[in-house]
Each structure stands twice: as C-alpha cells, then as structure tokens.
C-alpha atoms as a PDB file:
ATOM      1  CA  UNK A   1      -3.724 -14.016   7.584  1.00  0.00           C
ATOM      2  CA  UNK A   2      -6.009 -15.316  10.335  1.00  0.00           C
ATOM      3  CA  UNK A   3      -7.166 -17.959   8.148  1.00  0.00           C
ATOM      4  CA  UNK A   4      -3.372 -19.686   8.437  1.00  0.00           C
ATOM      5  CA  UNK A   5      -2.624 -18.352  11.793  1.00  0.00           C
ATOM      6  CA  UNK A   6      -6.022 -19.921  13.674  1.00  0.00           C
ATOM      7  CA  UNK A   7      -5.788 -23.005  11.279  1.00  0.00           C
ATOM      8  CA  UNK A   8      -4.553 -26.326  11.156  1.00  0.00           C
ATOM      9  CA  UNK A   9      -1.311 -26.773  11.838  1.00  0.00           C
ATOM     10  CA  UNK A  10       0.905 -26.339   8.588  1.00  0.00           C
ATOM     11  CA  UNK A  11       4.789 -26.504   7.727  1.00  0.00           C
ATOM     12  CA  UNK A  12       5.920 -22.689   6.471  1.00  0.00           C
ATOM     13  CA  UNK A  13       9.205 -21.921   4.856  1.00  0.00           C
ATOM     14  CA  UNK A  14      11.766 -18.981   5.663  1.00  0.00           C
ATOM     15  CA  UNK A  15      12.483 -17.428   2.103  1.00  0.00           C
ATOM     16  CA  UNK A  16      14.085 -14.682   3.749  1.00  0.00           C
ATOM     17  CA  UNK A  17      15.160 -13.166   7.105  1.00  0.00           C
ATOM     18  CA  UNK A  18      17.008 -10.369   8.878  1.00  0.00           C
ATOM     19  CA  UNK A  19      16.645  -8.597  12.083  1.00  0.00           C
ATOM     20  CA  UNK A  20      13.604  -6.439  11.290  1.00  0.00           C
ATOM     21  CA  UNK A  21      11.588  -9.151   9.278  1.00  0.00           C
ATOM     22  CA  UNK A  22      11.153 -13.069   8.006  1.00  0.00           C
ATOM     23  CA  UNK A  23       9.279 -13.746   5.677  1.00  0.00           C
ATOM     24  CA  UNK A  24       7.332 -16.907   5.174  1.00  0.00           C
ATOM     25  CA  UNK A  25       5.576 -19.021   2.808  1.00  0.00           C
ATOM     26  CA  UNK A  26       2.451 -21.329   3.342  1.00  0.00           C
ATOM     27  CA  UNK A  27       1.181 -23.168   0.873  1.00  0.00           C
ATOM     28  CA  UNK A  28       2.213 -20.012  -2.080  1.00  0.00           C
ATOM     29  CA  UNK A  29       0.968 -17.131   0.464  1.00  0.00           C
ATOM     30  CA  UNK A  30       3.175 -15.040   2.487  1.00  0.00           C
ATOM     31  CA  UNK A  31       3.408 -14.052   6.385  1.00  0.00           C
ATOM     32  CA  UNK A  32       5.794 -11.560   7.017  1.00  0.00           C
ATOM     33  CA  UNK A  33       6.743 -12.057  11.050  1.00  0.00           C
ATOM     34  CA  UNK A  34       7.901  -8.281  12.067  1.00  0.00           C
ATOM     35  CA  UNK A  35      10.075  -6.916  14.853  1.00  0.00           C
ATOM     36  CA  UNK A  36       8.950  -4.638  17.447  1.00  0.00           C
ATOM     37  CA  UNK A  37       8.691  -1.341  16.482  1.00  0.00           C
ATOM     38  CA  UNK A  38       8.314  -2.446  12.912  1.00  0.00           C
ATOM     39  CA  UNK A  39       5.854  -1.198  10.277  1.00  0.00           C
ATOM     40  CA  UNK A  40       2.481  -3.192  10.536  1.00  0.00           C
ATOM     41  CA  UNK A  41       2.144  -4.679   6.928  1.00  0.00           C
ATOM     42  CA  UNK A  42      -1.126  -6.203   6.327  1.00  0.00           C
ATOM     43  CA  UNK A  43       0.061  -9.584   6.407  1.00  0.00           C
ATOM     44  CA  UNK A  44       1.986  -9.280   9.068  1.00  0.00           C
ATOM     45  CA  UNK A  45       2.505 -10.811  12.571  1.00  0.00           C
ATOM     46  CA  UNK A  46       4.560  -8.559  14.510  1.00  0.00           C
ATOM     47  CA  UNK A  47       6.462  -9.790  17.275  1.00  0.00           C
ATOM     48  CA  UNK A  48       6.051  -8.522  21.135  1.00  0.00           C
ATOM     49  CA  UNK A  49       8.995  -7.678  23.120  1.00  0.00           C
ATOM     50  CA  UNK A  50      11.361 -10.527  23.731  1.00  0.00           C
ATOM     51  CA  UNK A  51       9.771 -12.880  21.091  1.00  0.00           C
ATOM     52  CA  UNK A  52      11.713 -15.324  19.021  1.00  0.00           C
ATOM     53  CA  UNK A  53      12.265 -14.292  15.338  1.00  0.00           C
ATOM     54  CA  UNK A  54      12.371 -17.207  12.788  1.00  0.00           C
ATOM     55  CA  UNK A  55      15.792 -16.721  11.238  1.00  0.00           C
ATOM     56  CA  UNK A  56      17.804 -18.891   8.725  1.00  0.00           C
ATOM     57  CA  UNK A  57      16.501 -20.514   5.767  1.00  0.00           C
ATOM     58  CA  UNK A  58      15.848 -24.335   6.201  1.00  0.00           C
ATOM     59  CA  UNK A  59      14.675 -23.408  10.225  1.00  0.00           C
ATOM     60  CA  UNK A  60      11.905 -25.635  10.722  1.00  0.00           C
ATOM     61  CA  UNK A  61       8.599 -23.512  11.163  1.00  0.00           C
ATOM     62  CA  UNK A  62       5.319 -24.348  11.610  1.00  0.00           C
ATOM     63  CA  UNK A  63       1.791 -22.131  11.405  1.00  0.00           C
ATOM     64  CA  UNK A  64      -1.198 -22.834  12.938  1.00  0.00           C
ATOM     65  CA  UNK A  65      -3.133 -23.121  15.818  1.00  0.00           C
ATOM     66  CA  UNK A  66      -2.693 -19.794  16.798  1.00  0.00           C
ATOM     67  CA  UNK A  67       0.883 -19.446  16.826  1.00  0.00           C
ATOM     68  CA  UNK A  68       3.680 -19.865  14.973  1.00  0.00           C
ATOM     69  CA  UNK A  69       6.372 -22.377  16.100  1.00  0.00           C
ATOM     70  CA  UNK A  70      10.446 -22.358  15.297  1.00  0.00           C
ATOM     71  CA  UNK A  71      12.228 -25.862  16.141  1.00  0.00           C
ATOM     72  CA  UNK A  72      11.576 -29.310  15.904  1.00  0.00           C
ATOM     73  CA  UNK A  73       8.827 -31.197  17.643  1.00  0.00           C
ATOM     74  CA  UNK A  74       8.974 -31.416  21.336  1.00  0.00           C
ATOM     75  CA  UNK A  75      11.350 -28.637  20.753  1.00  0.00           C
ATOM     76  CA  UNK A  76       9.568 -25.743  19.436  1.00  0.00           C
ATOM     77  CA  UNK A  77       9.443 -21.990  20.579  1.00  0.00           C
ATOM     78  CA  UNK A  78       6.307 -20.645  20.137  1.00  0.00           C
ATOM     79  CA  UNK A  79       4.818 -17.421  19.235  1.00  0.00           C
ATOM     80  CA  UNK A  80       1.615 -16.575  20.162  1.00  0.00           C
ATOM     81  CA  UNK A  81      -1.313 -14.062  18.729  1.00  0.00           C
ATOM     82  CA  UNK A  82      -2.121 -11.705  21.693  1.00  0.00           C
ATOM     83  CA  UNK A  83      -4.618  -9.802  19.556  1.00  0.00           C
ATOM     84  CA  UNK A  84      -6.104  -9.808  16.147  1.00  0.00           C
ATOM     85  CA  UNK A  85      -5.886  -5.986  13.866  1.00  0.00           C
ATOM     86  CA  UNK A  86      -7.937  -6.048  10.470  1.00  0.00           C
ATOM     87  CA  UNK A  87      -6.080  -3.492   8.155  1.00  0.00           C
ATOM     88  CA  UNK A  88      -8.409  -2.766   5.723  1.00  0.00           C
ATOM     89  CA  UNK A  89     -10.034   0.743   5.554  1.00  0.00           C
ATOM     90  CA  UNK A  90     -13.533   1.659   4.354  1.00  0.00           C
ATOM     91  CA  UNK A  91     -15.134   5.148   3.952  1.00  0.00           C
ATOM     92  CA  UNK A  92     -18.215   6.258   2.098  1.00  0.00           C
ATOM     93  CA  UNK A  93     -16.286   9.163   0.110  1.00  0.00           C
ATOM     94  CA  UNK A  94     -13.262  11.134  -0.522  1.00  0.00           C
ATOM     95  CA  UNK A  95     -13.685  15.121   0.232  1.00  0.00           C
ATOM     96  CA  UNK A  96     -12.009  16.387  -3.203  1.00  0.00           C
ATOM     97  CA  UNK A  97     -10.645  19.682  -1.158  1.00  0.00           C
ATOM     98  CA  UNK A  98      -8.970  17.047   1.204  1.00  0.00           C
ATOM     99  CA  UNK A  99      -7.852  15.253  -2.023  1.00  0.00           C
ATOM    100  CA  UNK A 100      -6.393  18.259  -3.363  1.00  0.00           C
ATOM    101  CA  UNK A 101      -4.616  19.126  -0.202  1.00  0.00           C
ATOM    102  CA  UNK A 102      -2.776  15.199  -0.209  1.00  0.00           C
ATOM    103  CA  UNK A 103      -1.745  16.113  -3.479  1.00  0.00           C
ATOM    104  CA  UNK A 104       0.187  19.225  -2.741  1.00  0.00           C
ATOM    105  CA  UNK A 105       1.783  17.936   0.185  1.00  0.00           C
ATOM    106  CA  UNK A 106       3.026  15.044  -2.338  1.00  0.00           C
ATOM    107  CA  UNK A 107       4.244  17.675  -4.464  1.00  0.00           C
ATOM    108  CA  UNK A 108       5.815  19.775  -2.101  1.00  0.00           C
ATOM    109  CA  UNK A 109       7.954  17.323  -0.587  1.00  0.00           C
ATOM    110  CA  UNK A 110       8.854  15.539  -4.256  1.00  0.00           C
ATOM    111  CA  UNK A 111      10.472  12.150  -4.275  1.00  0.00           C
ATOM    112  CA  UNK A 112      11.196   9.443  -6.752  1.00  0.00           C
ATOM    113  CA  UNK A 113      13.263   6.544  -8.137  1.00  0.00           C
ATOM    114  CA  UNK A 114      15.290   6.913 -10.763  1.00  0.00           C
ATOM    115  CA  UNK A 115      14.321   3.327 -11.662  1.00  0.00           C
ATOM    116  CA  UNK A 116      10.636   4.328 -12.407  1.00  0.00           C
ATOM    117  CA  UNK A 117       9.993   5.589 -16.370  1.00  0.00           C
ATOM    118  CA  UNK A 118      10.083   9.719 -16.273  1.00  0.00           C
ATOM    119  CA  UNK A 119       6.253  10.477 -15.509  1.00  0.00           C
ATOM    120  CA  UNK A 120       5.281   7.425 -13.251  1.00  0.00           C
ATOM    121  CA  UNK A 121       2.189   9.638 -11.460  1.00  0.00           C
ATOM    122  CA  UNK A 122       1.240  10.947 -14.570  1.00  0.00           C
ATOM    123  CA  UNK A 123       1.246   7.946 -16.673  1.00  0.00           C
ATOM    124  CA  UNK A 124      -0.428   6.054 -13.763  1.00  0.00           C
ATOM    125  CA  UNK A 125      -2.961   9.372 -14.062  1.00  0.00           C
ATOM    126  CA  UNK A 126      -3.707   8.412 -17.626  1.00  0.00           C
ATOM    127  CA  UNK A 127      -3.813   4.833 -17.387  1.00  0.00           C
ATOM    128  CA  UNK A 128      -6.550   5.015 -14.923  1.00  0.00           C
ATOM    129  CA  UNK A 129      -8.982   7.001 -17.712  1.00  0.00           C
ATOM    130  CA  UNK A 130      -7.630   4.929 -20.576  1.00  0.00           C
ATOM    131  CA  UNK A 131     -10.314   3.645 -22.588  1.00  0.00           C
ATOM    132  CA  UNK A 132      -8.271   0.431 -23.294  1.00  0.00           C
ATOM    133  CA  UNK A 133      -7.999   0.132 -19.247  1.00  0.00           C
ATOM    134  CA  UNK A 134      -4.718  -0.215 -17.302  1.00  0.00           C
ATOM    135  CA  UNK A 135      -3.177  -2.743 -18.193  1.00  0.00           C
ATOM    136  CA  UNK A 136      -0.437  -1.075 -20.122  1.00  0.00           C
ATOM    137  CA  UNK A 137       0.363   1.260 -17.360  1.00  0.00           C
ATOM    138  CA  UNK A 138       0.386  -1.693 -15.203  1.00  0.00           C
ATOM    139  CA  UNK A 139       2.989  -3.900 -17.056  1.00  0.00           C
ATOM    140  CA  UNK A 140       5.124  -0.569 -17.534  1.00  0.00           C
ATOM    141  CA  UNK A 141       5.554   0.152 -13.787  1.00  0.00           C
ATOM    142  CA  UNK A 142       4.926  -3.064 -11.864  1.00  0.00           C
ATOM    143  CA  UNK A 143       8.050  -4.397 -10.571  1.00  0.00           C
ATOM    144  CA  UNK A 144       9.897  -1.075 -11.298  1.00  0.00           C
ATOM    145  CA  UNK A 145      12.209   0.296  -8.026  1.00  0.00           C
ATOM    146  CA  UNK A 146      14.647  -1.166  -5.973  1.00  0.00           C
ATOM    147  CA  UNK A 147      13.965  -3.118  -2.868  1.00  0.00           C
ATOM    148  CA  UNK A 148      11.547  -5.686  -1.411  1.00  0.00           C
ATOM    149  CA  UNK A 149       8.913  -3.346  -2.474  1.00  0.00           C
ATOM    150  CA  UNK A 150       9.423  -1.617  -5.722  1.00  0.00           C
ATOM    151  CA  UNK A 151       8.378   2.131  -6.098  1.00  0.00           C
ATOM    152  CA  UNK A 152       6.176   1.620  -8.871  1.00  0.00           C
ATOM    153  CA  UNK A 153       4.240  -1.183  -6.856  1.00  0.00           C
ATOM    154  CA  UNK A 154       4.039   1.248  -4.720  1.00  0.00           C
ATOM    155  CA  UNK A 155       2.114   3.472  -6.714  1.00  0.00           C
ATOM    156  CA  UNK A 156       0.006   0.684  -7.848  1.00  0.00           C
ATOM    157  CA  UNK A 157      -0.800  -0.052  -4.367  1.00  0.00           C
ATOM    158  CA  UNK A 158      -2.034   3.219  -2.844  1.00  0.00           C
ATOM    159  CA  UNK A 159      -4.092   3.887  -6.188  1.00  0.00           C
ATOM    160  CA  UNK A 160      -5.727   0.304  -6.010  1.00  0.00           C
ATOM    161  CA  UNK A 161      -6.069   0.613  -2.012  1.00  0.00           C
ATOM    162  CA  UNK A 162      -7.658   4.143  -2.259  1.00  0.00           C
ATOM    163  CA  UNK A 163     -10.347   2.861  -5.048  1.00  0.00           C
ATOM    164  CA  UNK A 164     -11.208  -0.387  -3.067  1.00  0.00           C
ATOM    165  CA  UNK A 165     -11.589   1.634  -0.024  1.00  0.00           C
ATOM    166  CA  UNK A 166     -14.616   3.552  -0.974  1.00  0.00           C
ATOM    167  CA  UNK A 167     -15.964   0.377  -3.434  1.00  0.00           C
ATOM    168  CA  UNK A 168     -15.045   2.229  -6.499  1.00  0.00           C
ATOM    169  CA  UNK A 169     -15.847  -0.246  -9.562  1.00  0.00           C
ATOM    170  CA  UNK A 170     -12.679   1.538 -11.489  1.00  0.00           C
ATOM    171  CA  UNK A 171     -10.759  -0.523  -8.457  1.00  0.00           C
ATOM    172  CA  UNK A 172     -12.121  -3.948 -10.350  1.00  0.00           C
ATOM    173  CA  UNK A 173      -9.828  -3.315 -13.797  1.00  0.00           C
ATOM    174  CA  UNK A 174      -6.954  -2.298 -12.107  1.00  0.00           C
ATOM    175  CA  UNK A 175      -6.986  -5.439  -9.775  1.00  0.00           C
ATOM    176  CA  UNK A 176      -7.243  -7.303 -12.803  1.00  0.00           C
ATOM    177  CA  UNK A 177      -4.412  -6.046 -14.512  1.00  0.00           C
ATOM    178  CA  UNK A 178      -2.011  -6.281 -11.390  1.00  0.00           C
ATOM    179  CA  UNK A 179      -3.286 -10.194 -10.553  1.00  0.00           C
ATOM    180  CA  UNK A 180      -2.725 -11.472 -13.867  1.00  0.00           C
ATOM    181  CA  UNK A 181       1.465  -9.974 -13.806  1.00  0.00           C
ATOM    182  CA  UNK A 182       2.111  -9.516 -10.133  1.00  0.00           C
ATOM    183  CA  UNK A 183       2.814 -13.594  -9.434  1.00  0.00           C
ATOM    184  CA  UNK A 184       5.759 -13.813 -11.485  1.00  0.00           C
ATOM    185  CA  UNK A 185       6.186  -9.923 -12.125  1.00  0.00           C
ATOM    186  CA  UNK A 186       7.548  -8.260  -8.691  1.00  0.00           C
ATOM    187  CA  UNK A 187       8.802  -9.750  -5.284  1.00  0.00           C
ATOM    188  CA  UNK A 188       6.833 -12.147  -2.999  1.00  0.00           C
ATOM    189  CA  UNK A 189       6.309  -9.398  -0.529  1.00  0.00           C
ATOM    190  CA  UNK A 190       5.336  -6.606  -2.598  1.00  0.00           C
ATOM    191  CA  UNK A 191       2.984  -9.811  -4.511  1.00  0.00           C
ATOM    192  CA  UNK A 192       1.558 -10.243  -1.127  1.00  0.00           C
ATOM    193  CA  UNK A 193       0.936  -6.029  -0.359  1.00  0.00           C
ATOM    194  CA  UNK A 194      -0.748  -5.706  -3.772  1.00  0.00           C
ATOM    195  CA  UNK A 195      -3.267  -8.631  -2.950  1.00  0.00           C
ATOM    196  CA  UNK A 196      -3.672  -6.568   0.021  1.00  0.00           C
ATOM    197  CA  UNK A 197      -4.376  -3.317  -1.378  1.00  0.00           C
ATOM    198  CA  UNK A 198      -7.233  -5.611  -3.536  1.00  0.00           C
ATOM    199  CA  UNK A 199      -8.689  -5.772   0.003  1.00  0.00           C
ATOM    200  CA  UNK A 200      -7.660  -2.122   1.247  1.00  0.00           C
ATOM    201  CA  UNK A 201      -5.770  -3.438   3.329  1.00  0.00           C
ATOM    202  CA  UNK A 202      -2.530  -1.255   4.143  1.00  0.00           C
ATOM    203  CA  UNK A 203      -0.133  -0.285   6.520  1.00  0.00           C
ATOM    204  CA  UNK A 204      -1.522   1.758   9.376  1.00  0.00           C
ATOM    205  CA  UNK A 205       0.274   5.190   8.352  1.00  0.00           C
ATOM    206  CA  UNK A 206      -1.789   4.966   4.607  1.00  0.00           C
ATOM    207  CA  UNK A 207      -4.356   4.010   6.675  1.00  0.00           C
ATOM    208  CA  UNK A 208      -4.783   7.426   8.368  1.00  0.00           C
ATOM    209  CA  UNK A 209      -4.417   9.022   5.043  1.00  0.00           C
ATOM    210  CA  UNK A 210      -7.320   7.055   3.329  1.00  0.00           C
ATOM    211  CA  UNK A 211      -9.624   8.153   6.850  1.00  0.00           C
ATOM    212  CA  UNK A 212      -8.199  11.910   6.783  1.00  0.00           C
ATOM    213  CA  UNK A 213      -9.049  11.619   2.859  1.00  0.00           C
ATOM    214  CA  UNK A 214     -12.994  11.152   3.973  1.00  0.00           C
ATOM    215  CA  UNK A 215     -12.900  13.673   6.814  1.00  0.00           C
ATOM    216  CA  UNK A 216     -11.597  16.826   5.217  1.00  0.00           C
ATOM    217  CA  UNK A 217      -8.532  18.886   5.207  1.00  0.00           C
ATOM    218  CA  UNK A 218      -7.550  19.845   8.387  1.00  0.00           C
ATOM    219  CA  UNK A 219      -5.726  16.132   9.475  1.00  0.00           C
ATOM    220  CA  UNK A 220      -4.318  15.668   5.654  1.00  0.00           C
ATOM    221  CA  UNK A 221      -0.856  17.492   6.306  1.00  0.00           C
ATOM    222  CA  UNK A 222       0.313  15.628   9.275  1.00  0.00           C
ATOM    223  CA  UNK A 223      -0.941  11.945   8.800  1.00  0.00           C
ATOM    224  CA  UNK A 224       0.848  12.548   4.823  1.00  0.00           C
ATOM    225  CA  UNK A 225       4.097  13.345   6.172  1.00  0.00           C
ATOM    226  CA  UNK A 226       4.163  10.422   8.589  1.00  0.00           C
ATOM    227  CA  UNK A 227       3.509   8.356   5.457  1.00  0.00           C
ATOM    228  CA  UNK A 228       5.966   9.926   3.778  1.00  0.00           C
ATOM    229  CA  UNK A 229       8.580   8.967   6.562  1.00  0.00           C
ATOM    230  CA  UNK A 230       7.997   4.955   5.971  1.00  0.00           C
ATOM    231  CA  UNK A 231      10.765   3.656   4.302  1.00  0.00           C
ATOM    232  CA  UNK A 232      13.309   4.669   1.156  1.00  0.00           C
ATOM    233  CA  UNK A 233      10.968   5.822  -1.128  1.00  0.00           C
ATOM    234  CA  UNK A 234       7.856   3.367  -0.358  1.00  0.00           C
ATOM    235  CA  UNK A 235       5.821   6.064   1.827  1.00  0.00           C
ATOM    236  CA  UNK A 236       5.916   8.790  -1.118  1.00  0.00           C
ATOM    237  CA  UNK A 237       5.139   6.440  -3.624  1.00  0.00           C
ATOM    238  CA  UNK A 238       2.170   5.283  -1.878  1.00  0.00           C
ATOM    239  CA  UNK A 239       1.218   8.650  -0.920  1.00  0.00           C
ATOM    240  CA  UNK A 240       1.037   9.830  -4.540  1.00  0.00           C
ATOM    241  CA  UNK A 241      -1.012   6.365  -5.665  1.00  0.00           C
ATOM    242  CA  UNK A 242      -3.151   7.225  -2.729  1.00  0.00           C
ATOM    243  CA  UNK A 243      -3.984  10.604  -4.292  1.00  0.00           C
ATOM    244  CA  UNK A 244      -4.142   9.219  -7.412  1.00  0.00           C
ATOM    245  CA  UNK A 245      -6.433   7.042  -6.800  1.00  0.00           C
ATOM    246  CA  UNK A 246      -8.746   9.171  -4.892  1.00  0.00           C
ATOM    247  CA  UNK A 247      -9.202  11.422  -6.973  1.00  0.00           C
ATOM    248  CA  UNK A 248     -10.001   9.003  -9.869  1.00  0.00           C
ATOM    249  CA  UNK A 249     -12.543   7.458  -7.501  1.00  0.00           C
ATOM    250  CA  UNK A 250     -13.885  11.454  -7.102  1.00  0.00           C
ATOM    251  CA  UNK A 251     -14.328  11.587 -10.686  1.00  0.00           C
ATOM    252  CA  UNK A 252     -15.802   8.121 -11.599  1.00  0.00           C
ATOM    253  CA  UNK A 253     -18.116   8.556  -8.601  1.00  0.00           C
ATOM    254  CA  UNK A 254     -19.454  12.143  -9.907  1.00  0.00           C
ATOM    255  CA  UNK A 255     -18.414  12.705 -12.891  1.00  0.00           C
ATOM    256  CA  UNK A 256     -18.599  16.641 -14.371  1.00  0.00           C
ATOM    257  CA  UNK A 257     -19.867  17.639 -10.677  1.00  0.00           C
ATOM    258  CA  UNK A 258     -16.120  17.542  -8.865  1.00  0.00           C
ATOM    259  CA  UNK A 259     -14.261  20.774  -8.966  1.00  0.00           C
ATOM    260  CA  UNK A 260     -10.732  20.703 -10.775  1.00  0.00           C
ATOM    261  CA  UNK A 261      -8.376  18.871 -11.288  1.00  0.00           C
ATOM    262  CA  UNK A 262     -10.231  15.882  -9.323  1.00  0.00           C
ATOM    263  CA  UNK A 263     -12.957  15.510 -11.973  1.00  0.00           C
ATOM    264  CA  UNK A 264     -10.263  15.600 -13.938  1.00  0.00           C
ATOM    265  CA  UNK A 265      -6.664  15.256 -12.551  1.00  0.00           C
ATOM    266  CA  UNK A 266      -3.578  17.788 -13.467  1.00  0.00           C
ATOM    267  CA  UNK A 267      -0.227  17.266 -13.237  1.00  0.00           C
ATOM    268  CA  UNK A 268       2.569  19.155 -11.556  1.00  0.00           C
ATOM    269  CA  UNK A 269       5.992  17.985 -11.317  1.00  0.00           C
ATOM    270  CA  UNK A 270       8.177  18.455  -8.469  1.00  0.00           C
ATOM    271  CA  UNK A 271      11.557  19.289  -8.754  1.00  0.00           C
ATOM    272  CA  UNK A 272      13.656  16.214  -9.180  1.00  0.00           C
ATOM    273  CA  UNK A 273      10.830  13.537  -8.901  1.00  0.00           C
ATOM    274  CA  UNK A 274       7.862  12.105 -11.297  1.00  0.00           C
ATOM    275  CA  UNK A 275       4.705  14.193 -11.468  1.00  0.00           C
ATOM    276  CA  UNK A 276       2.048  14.329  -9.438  1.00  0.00           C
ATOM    277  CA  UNK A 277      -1.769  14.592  -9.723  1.00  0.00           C
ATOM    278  CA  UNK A 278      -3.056  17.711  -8.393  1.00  0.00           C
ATOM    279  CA  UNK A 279      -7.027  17.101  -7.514  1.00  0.00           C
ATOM    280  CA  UNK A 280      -7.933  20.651  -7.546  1.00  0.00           C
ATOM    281  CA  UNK A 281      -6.351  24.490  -7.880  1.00  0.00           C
ATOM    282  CA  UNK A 282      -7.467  26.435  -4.599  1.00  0.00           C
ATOM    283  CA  UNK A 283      -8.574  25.328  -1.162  1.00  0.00           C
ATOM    284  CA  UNK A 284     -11.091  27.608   0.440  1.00  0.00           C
ATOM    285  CA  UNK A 285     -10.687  26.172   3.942  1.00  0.00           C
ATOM    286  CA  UNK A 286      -7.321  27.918   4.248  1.00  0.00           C
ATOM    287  CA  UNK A 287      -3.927  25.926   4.073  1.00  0.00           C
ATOM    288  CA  UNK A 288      -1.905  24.148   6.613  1.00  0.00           C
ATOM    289  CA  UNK A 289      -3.054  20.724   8.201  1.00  0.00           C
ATOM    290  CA  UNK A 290      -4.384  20.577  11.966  1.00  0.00           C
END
C-alpha cells in the first residue's frame, strides 16, 4: 500500500462503506481505510482519532501524496499517514511442539461455517500433499462462507501466510492456485487479504501466532485465543490454516525427521465444526500457554 499512498496523486473509488471500514479501489487494487480501534488488515490505512472516513459511493476521493483526500478540489479533507507498519512476518522455522500446541487450542475451542464442505481442515490437509497440487482443494473452498471474508478464504489465507512466512517452496503452488481463481472467485477484500498472505502479510493478531509458532509453546495459548476473538468466524478459520500450514511447512522442510502428526498431519474433529490438523500427539514441555 505505500506504493499508492506516497505516489502520485490518483482518483480512488468507494465500492463500499460503513462506520468501521471503506473500502477503495485504485487502479484494480484495494485500500481498505479503517476506524479506530479497528483490526489492522494489511492493506489497510486506519484512521486516528477524529479523522474523516470516506463514506458514500460516488464521494470524490483521491490517493496520493501521502494522504488520502475526500471532496472536491480546493475542498478536500485530508488524511494523513502519521507512520508507516509493514505486516508481513518472517521466521526461520516453526517449533513442531509449538505447532502441535496451536492445533489443540484450534480444536478445543471448535468453530465453523456451515457454508464450508464437511471436512474443510482436513481436505485443505490433503490438498496440501496432493501429488496433483492444490488446486482442487482450492476451487472447492475459495469463496466458501459468508461475509466480506469467506471462511474458507480464510483457511486459505493462514495456510498460504504460514508457508510464505518461513519461505516454504510448498507456499509457491498454493499461491498459484489461489491467483489464477481469487480475481473473479471471492470478494474484493478477501481478493486483496489473499494477495497479502502471498506476501505474509496479515493482521497483527495472526501475526503473533506465526512469531509464537517459531518461539515455542509457552506464548501459543494466549496469542491463539486473541486470534480466535477477530471477527464471526474469520479468526478460527485462520487459526486452523495457520496450523495447517505450519505444519506442512514442518514436514516439507524435514521430511521423516518431525515427530507426529507434523511430519505427517492427523485429524481430529471438534464437536460441531470441520476437522482440524493435529501436528503431533504429546507435548513434553507440559500444557497450558504462558
């Protein structure tokens, strides 16, 4: 997003708005503008206290220069970028008892949408080591969920953010698969998170996950349930693609040598919701997160 925000001035257009978000598109690529207190997407400019949202379609906006400006010339409000955040997340390797520990607390606290095929985890779990690559798995969930941001992007979107984040080359087919139907497959915004996740780029909550992921254990528990907080159903679905994806990247990175179900992920089901890769049986640290 700094690439439109520090650049030329450009004409944007609302394509839709309401009191936590607008949304806005530049040339085909999206800017979400976010309230206060809202969730940092990764292509997001969020608002400081007693800045003017861009509301109502046909508003004339403008991007550029380091702001973003609502009105007419000579008549603009502008909002300014205070500071710069990159969102992406890097780490050299997952810990596959830390792994195994995101994937319980997944479990445990079972969600799901009833618009998602029975099995979303699990299929998503076998479309990752599928031979033929994912793109099946991909066409079957992508766009699947209610909302701006469906729950099987979701999924897609914490397993392709957690491979990307540790430069897994499984992360490569997988972003091919999901930028070949995600333009005319899904919403704008959820378009514009999955491009992100390409990048690792994510919201700050999946963030700490991903970093508690490459630490051990003891943080796993309490930065997973904050995830698990964000929205409807968004944070568990990205929770479980998060584990998902780590623990593919565990196996692909060492494979034979990772203990359990990481070298080679399990399922569980929870009780009402889709299943859920479990990357590994026992934790010898002891349970409960820090």
């Amino acid at each position: 997003m700094r690439d439109l925000l520090a650049g030329p001035r450009r004409p944007a257009t609302i394509i839709a708005s309401g009191p936590a978000a607008s949304y806005l598109d530049i040339d085909g690529r999206l800017l979400a503008v976010v309230a206060p207190g809202g969730v940092r997407l990764p292509c997001a400019l969020v608002l400081t206290a007693g800045s003017p949202m861009p509301t109502g379609r046909g508003a004339q906006v403008w991007v550029g220069e380091g702001a973003v400006a609502v009105g007419p010339v000579g008549m603009t409000r502008k909002i300014g970028v205070v500071r710069w955040f990159d969102p992406r997340v890097r780490v050299e390797r997952y810990d596959d008892v830390a792994v195994a520990r995101l994937a319980r607390v997944v479990q445990t606290h079972a969600g799901g949408d009833p618009l998602l095929p029975a099995g979303a985890v699990d299929h998503l779990v076998a479309g990752l080591t599928n031979a033929a690559g994912p793109a099946e798995v991909v066409a079957d969930l992508l766009g699947r969920g209610a909302g701006l941001t469906p729950a099987g992007d979701d999924l897609l979107a914490g397993a392709l953010a957690a491979l990307r984040a540790v430069r897994s080359p499984a992360a490569d087919g997988l972003a091919a698969a999901i930028g070949a139907l995600a333009p005319e497959g899904t919403t704008r915004l959820s378009a514009a998170l999955l491009e992100a996740a390409d990048e690792a780029a994510v919201v700050p909550q999946a963030e700490a996950v991903v970093l508690a992921l490459a630490s051990g254990p003891g943080r796993v528990e309490r930065v997973a349930l904050r995830l698990l907080d964000l929205g409807h159903t968004s944070g568990w679905h990205l929770a479980a693609g998060l584990a998902v994806g780590a623990a593919h990247a565990l196996a692909v990175a060492a494979p034979g040598s990772v203990s359990g179900a990481a070298a080679r992920p399990a399922v569980v089901t929870g009780a009402g919701g889709p299943a859920v890769p479990a990357a590994g049986s026992a934790d010898p640290r002891g349970g409960g997160g820090a």
